[in-house]
Protein backbone atom coordinates (compact mmCIF):
# COMPACT_ATOMS: atom_id res chain seq x y z
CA UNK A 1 -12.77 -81.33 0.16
CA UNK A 2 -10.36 -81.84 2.89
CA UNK A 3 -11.85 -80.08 6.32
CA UNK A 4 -8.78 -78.54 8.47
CA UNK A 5 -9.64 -77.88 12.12
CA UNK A 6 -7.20 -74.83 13.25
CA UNK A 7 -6.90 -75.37 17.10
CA UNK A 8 -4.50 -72.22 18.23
CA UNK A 9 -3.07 -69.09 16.97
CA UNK A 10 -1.32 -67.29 15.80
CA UNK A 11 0.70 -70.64 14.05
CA UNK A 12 4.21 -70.84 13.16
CA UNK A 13 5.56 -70.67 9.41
CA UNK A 14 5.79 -73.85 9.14
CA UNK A 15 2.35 -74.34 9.95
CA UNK A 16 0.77 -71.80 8.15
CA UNK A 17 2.84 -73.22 5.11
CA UNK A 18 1.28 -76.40 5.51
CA UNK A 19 -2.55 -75.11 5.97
CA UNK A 20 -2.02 -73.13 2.90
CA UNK A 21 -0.77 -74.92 0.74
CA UNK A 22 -3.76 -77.37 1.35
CA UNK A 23 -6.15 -75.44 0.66
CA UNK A 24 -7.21 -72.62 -2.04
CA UNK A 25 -6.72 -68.61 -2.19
CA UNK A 26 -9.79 -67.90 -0.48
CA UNK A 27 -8.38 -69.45 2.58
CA UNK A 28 -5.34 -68.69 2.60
CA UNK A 29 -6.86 -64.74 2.74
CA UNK A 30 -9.21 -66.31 5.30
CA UNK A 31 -6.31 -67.32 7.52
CA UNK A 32 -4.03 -64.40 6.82
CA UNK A 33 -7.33 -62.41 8.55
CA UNK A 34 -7.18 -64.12 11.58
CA UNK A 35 -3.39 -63.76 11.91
CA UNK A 36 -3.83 -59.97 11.28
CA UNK A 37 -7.07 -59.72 13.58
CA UNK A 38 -4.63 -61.71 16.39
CA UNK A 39 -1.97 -59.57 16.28
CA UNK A 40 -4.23 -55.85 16.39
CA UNK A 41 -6.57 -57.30 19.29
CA UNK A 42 -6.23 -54.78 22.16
CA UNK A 43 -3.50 -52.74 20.26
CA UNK A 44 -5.97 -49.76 18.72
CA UNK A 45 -4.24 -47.74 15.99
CA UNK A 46 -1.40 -50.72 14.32
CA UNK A 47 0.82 -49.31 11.35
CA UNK A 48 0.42 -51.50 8.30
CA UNK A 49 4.04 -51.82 8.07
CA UNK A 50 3.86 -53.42 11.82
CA UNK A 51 1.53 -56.16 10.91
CA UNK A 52 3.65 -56.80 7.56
CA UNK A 53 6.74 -57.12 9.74
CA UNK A 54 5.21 -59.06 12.26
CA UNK A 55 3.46 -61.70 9.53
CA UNK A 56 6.67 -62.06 7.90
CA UNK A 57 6.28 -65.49 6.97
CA UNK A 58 2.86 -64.35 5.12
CA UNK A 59 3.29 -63.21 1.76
CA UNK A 60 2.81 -59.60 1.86
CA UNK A 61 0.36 -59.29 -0.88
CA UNK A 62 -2.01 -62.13 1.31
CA UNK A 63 -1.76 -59.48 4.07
CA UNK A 64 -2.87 -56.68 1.89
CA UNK A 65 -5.81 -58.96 0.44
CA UNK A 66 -6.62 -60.21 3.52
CA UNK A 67 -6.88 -56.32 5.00
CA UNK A 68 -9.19 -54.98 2.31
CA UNK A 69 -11.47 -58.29 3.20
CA UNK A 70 -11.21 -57.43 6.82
CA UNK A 71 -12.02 -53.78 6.08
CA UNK A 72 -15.08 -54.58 3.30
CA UNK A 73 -16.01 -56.84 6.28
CA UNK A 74 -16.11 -53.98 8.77
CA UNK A 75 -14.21 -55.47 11.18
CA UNK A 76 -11.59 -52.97 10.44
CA UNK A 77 -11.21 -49.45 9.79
CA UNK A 78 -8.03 -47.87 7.92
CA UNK A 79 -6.74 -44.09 7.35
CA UNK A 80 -3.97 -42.42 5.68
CA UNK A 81 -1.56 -40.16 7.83
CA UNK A 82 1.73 -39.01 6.29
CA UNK A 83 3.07 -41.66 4.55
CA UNK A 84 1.67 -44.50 7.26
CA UNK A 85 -1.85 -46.53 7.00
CA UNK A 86 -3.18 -47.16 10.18
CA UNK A 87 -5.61 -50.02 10.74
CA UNK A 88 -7.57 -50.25 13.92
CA UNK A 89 -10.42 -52.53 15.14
CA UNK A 90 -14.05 -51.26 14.73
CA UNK A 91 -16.15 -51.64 17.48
């Protein structure tokens, strides 16, 4: 199995493209976490629709996937209000 060392993020599309396309679902929803964990670090309450826009390159249904891991992780917590999800980091 090929072993790919990630060195920075978050990567660019063309990057992410590349790392998963190389490699199976599981890690493709293993790097979309880290992309979403990234972009919420030090932010507190983040919209769902915020990290969606901001991952645009990721398919959207990898970022939803990768959010439910995150949360069945505990890593993040998630509640309804109005017609927004909010995500924010449990510590």
């Amino acid at each position: 199995m090929l072993k790919i060392t990630i060195k920075e993020l978050p990567m660019e599309k063309k990057e992410w493209d590349k790392v998963a396309a190389e490699q199976g679902l599981f890690t493709t929803i293993g790097l979309a976490e880290g992309e979403i964990l990234n972009f919420m670090e030090g932010k507190g309450e983040v919209a769902l629709t915020d990290i969606v826009h901001h991952l645009n390159w990721v398919p959207w249904s990898t970022i939803i996937m990768g959010i439910g891991a995150l949360i069945r992780e505990g890593l993040i917590a998630y509640k309804g209000q109005n017609q927004y999800v909010l995500l924010t980091n449990k510590k």
